[in-house]
Protein backbone atom coordinates (compact mmCIF):
# COMPACT_ATOMS: atom_id res chain seq x y z
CA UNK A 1 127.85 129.88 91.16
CA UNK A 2 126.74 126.63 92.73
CA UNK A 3 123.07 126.00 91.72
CA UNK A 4 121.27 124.64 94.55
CA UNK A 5 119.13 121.50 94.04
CA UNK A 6 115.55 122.04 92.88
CA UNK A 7 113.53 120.95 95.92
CA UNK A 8 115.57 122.85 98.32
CA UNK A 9 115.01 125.78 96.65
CA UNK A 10 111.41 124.77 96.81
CA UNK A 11 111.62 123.96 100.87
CA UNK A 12 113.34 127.03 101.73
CA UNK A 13 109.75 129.46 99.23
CA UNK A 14 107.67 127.27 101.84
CA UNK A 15 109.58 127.56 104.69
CA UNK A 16 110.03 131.23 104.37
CA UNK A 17 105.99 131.40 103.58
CA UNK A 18 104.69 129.43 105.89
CA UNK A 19 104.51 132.41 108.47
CA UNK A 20 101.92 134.06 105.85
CA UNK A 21 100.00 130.68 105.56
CA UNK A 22 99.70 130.13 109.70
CA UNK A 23 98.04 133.80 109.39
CA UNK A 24 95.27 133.17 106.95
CA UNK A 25 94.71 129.22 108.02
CA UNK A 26 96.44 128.57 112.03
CA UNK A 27 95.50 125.46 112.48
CA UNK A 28 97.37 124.12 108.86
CA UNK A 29 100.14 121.73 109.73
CA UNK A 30 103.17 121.26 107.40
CA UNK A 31 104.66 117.95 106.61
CA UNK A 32 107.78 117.97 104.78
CA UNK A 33 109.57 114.52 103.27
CA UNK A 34 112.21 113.99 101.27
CA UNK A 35 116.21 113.96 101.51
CA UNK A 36 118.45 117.01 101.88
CA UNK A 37 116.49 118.18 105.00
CA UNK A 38 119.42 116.82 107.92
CA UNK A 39 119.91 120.69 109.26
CA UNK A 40 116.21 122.31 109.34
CA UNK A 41 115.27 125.15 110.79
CA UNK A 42 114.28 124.65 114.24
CA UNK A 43 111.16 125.82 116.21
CA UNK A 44 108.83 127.05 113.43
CA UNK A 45 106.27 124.33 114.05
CA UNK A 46 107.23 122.73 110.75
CA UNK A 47 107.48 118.87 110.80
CA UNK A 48 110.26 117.27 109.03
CA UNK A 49 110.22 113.66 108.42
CA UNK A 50 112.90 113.17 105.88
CA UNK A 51 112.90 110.08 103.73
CA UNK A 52 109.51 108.48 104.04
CA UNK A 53 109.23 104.65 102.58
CA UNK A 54 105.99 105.21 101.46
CA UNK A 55 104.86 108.42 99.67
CA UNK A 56 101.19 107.43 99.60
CA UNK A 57 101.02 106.77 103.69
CA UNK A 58 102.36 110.78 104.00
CA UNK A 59 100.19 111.90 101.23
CA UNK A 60 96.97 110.14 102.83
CA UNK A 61 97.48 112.77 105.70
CA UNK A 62 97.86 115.65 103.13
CA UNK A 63 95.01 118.63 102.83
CA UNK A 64 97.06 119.80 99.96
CA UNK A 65 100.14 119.11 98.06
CA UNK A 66 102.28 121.95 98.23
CA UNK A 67 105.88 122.23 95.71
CA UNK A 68 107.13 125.63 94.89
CA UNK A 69 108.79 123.83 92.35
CA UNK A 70 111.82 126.25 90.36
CA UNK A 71 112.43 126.28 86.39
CA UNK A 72 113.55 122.33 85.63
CA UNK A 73 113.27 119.73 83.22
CA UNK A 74 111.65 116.41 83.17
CA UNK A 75 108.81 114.57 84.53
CA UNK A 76 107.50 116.27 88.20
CA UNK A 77 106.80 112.45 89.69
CA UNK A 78 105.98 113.54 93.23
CA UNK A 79 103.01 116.12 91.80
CA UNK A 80 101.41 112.75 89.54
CA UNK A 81 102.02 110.56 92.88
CA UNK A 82 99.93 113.50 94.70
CA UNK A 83 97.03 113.79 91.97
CA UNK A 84 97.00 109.91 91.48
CA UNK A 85 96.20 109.52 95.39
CA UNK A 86 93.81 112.52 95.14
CA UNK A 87 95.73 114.83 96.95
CA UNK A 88 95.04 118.42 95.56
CA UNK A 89 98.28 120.37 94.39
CA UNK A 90 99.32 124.00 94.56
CA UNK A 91 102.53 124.33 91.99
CA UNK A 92 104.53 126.22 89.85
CA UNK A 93 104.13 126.48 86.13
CA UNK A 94 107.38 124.54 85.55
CA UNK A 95 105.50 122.08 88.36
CA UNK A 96 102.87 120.94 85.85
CA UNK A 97 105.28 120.96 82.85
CA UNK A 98 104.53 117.34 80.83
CA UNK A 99 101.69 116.79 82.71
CA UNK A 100 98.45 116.42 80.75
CA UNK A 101 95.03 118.05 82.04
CA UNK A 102 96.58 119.32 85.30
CA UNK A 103 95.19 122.82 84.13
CA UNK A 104 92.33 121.67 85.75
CA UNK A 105 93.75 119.16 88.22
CA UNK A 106 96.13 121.28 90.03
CA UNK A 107 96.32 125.20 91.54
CA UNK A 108 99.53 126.60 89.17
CA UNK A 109 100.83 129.99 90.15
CA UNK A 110 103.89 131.93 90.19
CA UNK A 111 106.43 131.77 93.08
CA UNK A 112 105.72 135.39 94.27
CA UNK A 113 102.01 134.30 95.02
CA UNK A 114 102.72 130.40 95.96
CA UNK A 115 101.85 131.14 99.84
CA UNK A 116 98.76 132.95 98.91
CA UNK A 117 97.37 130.31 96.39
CA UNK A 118 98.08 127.58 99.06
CA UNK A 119 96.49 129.58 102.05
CA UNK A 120 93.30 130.46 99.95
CA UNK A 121 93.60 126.16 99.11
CA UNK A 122 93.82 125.16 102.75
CA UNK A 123 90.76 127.53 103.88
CA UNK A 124 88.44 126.53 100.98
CA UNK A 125 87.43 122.10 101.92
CA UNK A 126 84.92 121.98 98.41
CA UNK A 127 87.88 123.14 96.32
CA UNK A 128 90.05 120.57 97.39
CA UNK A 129 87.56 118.33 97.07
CA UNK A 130 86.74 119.29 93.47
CA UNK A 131 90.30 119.46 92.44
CA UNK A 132 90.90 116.34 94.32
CA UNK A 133 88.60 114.22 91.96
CA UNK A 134 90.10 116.12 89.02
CA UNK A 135 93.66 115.00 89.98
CA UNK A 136 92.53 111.53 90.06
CA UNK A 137 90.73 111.58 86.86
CA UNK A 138 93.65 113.32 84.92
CA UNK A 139 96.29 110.32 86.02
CA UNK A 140 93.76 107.78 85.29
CA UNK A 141 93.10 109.33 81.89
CA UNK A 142 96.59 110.03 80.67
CA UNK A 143 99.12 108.88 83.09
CA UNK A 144 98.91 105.32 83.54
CA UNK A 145 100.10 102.17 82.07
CA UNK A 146 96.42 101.28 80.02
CA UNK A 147 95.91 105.27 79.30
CA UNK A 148 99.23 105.00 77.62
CA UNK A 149 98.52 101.69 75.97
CA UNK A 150 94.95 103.36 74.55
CA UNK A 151 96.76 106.02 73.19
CA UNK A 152 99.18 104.04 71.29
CA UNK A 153 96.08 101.49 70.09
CA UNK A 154 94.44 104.97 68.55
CA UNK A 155 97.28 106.55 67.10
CA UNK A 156 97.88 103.02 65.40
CA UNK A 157 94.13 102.88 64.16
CA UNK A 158 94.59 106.35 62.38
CA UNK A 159 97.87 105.31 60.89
């Protein structure tokens, strides 16, 4: 069968939750970016504004970082782009996979309860706040450029 790519899959878990999110928190807006969105669903109050040139301008605007994201491989860059501009995140396990300290930086649960974790998220401002900081400190501490360099110094001073 024709596997379908990984964040449409994700799109069409939010999509079909969103209904469940509107109930617990109506005045929560989505936002969704990115390509493979030219034929969305139409009148569900869902904003889709495709490619955006900048992910930090959309992510400013964000309450929470929301990706459902499926079983794949490889680096998540849109979840450390999220936490780096202290945008709190609600994923998957496979979401956080590679990424150091997001235990505490991020909300990880399974797909069947993504919509709940994100509603209870959305309706609770201190912890967003909380994980917000958290998200921030993780990239600083192991996901950039000089956290990478520090590593490499110590592993070379035990050698």
């Amino acid at each position: 069968g024709h596997q379908r790519p990984p964040n449409q899959v994700a799109l069409d878990r939010l999509v079909r939750g969103w209904p469940d999110v509107l109930a617990a928190v109506p005045d929560a807006t989505p936002l969704l970016a990115g390509r493979g969105m030219a034929t969305p669903p139409a009148g569900d109050g869902i904003s889709y504004l495709g490619v955006v040139p900048h992910a930090r301008d959309l992510l400013a605007q964000a309450a929470v970082f929301a990706f459902p994201c499926p079983p794949t491989s490889g680096p998540k860059m849109k979840i450390l782009d999220a936490l780096a501009n202290g945008v709190p995140v609600v994923t998957t396990e496979a979401g956080i996979e590679g990424i150091e300290a997001a235990d505490s930086a991020a909300v990880v649960t399974d797909s069947d309860n993504f919509t709940a974790a994100l509603a209870t998220l959305l309706a609770d401002p201190p912890r967003r706040a909380q994980l917000a900081a958290a998200g921030r400190a993780t990239v600083i501490a192991h996901h950039t450029p000089a956290a990478a360099a520090a590593a490499r110094a110590q592993l070379a001073g035990r050698l």
